[in-house]
C-alpha atoms as a PDB file:
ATOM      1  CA  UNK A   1     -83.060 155.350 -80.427  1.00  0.00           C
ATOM      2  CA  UNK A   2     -80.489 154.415 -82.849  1.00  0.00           C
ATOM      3  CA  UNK A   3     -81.014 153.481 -86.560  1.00  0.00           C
ATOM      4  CA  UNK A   4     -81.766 149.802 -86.392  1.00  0.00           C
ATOM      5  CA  UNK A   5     -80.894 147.400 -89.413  1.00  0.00           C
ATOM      6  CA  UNK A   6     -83.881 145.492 -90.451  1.00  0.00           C
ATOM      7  CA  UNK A   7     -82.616 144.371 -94.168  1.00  0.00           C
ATOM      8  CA  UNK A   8     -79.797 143.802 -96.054  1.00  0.00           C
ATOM      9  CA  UNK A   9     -79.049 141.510 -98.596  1.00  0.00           C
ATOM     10  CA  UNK A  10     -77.483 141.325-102.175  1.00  0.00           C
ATOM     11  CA  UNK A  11     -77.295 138.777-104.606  1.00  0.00           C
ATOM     12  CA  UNK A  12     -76.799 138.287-108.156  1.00  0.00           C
ATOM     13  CA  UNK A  13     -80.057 138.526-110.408  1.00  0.00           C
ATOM     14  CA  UNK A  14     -80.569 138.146-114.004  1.00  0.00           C
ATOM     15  CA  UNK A  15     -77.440 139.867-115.755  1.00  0.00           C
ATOM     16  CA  UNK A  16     -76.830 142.184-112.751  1.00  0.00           C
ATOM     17  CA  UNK A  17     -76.997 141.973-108.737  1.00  0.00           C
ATOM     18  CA  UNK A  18     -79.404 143.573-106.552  1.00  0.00           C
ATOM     19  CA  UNK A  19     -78.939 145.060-103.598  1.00  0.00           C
ATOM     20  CA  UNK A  20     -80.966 146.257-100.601  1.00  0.00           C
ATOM     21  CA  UNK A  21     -80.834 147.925 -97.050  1.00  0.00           C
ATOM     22  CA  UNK A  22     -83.453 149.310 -95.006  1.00  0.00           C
ATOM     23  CA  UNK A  23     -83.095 151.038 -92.005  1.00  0.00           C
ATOM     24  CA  UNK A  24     -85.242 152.051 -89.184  1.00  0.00           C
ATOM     25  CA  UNK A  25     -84.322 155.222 -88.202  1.00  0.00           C
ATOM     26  CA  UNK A  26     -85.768 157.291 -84.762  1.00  0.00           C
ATOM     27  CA  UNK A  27     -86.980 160.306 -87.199  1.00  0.00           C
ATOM     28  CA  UNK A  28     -88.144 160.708 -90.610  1.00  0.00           C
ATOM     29  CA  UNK A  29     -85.416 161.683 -93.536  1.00  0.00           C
ATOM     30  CA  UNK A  30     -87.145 165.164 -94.564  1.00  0.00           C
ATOM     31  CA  UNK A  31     -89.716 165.383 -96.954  1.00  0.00           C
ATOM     32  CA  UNK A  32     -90.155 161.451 -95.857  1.00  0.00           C
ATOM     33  CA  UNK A  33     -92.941 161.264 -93.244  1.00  0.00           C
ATOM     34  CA  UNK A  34     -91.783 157.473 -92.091  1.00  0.00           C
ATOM     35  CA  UNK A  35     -89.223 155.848 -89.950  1.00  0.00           C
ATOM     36  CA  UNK A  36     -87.544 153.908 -92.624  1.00  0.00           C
ATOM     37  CA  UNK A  37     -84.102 154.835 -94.128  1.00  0.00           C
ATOM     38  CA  UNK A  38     -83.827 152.892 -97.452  1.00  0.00           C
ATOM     39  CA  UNK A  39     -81.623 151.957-100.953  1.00  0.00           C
ATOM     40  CA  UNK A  40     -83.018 149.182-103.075  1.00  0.00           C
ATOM     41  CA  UNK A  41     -80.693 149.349-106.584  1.00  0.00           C
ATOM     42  CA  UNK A  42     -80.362 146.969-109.463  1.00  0.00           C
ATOM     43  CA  UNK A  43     -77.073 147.354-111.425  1.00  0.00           C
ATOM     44  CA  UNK A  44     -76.408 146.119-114.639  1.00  0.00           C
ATOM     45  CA  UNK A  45     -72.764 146.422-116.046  1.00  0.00           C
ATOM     46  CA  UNK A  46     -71.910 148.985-113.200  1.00  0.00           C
ATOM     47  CA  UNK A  47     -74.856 150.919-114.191  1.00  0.00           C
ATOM     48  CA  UNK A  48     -77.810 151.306-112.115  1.00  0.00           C
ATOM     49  CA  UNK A  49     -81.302 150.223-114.084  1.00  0.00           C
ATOM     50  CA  UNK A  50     -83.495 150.211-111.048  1.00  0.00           C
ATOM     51  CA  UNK A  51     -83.422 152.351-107.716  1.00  0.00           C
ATOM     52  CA  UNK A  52     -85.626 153.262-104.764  1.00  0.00           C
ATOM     53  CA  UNK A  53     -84.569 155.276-102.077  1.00  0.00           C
ATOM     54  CA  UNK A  54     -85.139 158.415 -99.802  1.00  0.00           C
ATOM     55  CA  UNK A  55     -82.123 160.797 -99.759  1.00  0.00           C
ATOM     56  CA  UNK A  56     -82.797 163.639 -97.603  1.00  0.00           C
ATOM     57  CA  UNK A  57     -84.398 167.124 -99.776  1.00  0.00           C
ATOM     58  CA  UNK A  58     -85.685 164.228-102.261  1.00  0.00           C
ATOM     59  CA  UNK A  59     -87.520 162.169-100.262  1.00  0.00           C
ATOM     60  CA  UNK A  60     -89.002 158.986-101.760  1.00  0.00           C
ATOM     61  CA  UNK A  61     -88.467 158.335-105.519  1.00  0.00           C
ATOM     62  CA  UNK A  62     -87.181 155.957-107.773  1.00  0.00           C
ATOM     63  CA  UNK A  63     -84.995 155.187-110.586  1.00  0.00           C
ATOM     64  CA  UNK A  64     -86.038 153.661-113.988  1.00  0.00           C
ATOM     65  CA  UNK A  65     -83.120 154.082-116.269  1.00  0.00           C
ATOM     66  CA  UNK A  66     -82.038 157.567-116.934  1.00  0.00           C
ATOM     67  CA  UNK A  67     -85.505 158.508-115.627  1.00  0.00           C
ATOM     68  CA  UNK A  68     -86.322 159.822-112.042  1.00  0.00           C
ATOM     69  CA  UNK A  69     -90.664 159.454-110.296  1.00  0.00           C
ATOM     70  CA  UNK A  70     -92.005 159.831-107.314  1.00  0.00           C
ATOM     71  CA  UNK A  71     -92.730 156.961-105.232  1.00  0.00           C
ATOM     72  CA  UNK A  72     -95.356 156.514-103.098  1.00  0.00           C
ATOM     73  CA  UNK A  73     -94.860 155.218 -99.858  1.00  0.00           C
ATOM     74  CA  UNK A  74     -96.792 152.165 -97.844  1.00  0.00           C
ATOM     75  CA  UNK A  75     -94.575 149.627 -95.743  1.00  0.00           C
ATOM     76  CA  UNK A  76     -91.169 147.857 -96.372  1.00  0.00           C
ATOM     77  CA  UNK A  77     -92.637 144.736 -97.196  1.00  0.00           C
ATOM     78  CA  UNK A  78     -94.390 146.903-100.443  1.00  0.00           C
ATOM     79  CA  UNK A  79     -91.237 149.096-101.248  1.00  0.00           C
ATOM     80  CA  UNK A  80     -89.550 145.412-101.712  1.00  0.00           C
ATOM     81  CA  UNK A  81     -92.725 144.034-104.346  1.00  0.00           C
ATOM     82  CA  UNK A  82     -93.041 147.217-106.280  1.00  0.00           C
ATOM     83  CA  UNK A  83     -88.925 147.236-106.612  1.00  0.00           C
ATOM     84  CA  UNK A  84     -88.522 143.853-107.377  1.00  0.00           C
ATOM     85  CA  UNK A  85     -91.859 144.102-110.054  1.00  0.00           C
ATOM     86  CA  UNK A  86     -89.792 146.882-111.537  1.00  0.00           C
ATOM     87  CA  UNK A  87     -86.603 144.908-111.982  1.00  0.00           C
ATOM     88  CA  UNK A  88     -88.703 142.145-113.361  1.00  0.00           C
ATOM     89  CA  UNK A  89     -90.148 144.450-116.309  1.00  0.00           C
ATOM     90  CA  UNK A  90     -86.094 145.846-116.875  1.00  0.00           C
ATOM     91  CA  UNK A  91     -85.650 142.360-117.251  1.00  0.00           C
END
């Protein structure tokens, strides 16, 4: 199986854009224990205010500011809520 798009979009929001892909992928990105490749980011004057993703050695996390958590991972259709209630509160 190859990765398989099953988002992408980005669009202007607030004073910034957003921008999102998420990929199904045929094996987990180590330490990630799904099939989902993804990179959710909210930029603000070329910097980056919000962002999820999954880089491989990392696993998930996410980006508030200058500030780097942990993020806990359920389905795509959650990782898109709990980013976009994020970028709300930067907002």
């Amino acid at each position: 199986m190859k990765a398989n798009l099953i988002y992408k979009t980005k669009y202007e929001h607030g004073k910034g854009f957003v921008e999102i892909v998420i990929w199904e992928v045929p094996k987990p990105v180590p330490p990630s224990e799904h099939a989902f490749k993804y990179s959710l980011v909210y930029i603000v004057n070329g910097q980056r205010v919000v962002g999820y993703d999954n880089e491989r050695g990392k696993g998930d996390h996410k980006h508030l500011g200058e500030n780097e958590y942990p993020y806990k991972w359920v389905s795509p259709s959650q990782l898109m809520k709990d980013f976009m209630s994020d970028v709300e509160s930067m907002l």
